[in-house]
N, C-alpha and C. Protein backbone atom coordinates (compact mmCIF):
# COMPACT_ATOMS: atom_id res chain seq x y z
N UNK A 1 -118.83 -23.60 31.50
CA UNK A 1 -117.43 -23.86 31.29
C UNK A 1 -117.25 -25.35 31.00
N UNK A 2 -116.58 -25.91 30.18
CA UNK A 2 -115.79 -26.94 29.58
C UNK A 2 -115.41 -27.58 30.84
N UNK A 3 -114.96 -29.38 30.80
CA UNK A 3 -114.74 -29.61 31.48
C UNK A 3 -112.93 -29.71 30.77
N UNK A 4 -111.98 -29.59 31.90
CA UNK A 4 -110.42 -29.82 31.48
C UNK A 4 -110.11 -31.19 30.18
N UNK A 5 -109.51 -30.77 29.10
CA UNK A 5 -108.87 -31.86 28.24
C UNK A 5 -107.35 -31.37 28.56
N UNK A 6 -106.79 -32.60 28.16
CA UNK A 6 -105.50 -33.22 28.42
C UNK A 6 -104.90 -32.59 26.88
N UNK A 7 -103.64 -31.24 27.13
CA UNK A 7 -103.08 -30.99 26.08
C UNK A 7 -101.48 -31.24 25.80
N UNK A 8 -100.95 -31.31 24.86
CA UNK A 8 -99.75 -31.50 24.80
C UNK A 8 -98.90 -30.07 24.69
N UNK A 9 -97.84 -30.01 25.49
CA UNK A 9 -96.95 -28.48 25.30
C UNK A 9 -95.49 -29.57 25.44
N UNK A 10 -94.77 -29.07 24.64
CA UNK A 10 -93.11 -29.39 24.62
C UNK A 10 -92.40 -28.39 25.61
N UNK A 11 -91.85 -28.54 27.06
CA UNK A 11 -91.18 -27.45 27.16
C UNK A 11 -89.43 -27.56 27.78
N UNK A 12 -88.76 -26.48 26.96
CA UNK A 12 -87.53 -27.35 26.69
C UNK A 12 -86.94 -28.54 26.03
N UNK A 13 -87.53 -28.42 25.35
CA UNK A 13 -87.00 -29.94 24.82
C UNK A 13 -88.01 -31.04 25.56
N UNK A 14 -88.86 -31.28 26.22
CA UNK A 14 -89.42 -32.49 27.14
C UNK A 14 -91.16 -32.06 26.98
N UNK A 15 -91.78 -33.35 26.59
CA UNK A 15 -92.85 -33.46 26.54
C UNK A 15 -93.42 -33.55 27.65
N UNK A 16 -94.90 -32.83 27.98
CA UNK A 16 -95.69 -32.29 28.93
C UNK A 16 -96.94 -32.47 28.62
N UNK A 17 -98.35 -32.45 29.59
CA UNK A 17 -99.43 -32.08 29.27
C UNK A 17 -99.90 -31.47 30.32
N UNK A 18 -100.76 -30.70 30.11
CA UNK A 18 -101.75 -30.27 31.26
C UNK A 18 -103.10 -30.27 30.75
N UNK A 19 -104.04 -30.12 32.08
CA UNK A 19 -105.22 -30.32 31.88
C UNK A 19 -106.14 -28.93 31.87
N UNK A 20 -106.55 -28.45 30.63
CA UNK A 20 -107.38 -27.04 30.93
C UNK A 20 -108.82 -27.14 29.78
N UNK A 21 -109.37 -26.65 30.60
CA UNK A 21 -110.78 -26.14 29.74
C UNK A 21 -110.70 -25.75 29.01
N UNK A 22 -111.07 -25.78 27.64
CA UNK A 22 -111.44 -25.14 26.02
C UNK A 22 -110.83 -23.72 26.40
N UNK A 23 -112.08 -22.52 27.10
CA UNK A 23 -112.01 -21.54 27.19
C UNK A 23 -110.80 -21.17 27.45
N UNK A 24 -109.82 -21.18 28.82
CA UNK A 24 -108.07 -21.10 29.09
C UNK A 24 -107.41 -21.24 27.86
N UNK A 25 -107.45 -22.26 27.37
CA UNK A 25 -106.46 -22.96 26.65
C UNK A 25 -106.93 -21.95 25.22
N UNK A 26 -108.16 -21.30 24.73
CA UNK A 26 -108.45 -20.73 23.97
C UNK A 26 -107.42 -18.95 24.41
N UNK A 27 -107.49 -18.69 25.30
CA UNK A 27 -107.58 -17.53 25.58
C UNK A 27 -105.79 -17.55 25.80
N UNK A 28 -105.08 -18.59 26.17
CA UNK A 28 -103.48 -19.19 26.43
C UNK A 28 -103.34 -18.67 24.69
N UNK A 29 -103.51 -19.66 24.07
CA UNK A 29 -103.36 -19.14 22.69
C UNK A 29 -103.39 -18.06 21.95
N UNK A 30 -104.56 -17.33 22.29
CA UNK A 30 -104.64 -15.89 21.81
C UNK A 30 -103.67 -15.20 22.59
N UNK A 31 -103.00 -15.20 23.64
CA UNK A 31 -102.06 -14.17 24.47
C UNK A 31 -100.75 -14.98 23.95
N UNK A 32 -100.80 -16.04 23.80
CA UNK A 32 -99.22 -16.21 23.05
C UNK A 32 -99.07 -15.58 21.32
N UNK A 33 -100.68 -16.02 21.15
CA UNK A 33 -100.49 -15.21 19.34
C UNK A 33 -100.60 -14.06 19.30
N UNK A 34 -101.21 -12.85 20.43
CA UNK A 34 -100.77 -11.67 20.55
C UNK A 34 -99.33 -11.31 20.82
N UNK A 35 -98.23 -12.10 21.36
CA UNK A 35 -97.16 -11.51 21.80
C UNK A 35 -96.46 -12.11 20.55
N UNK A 36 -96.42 -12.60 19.77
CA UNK A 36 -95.94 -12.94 18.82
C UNK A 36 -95.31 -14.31 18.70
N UNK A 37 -95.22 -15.05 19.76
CA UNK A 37 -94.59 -16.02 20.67
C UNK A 37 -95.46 -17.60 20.71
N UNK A 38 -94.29 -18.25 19.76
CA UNK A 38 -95.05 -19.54 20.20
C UNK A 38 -95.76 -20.27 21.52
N UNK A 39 -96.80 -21.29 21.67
CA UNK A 39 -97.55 -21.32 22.80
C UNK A 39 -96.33 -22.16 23.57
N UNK A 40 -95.54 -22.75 23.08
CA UNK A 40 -94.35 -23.59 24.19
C UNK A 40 -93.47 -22.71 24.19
N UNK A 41 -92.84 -21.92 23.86
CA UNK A 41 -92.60 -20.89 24.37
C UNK A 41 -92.65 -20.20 25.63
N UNK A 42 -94.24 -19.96 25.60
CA UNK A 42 -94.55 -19.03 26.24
C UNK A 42 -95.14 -20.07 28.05
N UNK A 43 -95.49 -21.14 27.67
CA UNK A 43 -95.70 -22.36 28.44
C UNK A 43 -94.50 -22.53 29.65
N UNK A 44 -93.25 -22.36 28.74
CA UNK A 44 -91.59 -23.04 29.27
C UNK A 44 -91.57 -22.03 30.19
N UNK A 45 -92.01 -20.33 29.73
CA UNK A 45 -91.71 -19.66 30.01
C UNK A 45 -92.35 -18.96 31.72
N UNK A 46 -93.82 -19.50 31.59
CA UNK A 46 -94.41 -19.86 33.11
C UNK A 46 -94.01 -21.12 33.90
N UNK A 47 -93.86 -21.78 32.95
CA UNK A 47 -92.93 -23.40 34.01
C UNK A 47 -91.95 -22.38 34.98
N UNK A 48 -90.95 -21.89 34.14
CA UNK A 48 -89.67 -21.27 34.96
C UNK A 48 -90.20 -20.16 35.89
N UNK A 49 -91.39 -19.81 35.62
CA UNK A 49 -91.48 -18.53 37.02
C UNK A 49 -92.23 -18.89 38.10
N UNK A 50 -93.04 -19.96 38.14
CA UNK A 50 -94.06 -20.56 38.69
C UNK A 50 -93.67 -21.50 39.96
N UNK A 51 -93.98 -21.41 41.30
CA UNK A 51 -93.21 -22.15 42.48
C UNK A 51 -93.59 -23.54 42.06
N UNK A 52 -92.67 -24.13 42.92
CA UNK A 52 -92.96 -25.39 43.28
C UNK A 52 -94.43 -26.13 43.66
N UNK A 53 -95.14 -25.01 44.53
CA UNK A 53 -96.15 -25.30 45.34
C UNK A 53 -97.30 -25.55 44.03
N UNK A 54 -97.15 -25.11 42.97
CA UNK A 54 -98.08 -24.65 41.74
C UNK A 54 -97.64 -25.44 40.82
N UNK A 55 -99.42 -26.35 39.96
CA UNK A 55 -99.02 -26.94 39.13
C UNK A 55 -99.22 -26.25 37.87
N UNK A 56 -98.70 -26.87 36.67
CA UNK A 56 -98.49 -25.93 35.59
C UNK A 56 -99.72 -25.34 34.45
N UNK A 57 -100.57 -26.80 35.11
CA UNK A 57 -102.12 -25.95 34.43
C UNK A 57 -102.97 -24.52 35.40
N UNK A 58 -102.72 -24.74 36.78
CA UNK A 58 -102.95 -23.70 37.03
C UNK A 58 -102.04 -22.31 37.05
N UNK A 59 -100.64 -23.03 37.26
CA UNK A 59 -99.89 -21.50 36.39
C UNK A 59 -100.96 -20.85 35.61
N UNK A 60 -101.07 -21.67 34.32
CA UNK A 60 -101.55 -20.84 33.16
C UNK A 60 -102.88 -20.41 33.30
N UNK A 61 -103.45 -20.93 34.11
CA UNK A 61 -105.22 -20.38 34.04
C UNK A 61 -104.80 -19.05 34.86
N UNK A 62 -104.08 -18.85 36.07
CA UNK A 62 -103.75 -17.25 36.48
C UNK A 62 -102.48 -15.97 35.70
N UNK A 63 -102.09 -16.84 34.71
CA UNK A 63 -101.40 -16.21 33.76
C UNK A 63 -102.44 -15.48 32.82
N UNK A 64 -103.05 -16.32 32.77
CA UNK A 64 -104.64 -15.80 31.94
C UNK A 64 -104.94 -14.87 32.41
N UNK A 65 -105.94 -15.39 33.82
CA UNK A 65 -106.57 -14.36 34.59
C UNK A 65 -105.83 -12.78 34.45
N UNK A 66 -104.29 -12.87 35.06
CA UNK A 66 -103.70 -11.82 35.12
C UNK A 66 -103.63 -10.84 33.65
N UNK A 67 -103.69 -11.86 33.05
CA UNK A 67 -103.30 -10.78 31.48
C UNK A 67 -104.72 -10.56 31.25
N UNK A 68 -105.87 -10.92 31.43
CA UNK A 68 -107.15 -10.12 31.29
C UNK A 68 -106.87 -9.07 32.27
N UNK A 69 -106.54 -9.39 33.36
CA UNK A 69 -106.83 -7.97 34.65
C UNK A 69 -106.35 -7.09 33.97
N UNK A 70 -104.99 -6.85 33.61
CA UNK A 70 -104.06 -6.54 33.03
C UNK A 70 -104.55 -5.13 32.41
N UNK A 71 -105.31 -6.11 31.11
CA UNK A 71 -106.01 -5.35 30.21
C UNK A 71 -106.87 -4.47 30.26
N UNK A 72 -107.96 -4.97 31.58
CA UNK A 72 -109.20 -4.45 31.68
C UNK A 72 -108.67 -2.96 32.47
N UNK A 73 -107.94 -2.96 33.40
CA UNK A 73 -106.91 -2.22 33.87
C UNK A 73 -106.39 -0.83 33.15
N UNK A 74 -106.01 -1.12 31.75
CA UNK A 74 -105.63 -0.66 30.86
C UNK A 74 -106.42 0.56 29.88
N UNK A 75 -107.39 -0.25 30.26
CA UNK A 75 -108.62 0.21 28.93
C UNK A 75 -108.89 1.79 29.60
């Protein structure tokens, strides 16, 4: 695994970065370009569900996780 790079997401109107590994940030992308949905979009859209206690790069690495379970689940 990659070590975390520093990416840029706009959310709401306000510039952001978080820090994620190639692989996440690969796999963030493909689940926002599967839903049809831009990646800040879909970014803003875990900011707003995500506690306090949680920062926003790991939001998204278990947003991940979950939408693989999800899937595998599925199959």
């Amino acid at each position: 695994m990659s070590r975390p790079v520093k990416r840029s997401l706009t959310l709401s109107g306000h510039r952001t970065s978080v820090s994620l590994e190639d692989e996440f940030w690969t796999a963030f992308r493909d689940i926002a370009r599967a839903r049809k949905q831009p990646i800040n979009a879909l970014a803003a859209q875990i900011d707003r569900d995500r506690g306090l206690e949680m920062g926003l790069a790991s939001a998204i690495r278990l947003f991940v996780l979950k939408d693989l379970q999800h899937r595998l689940n599925s199959a």
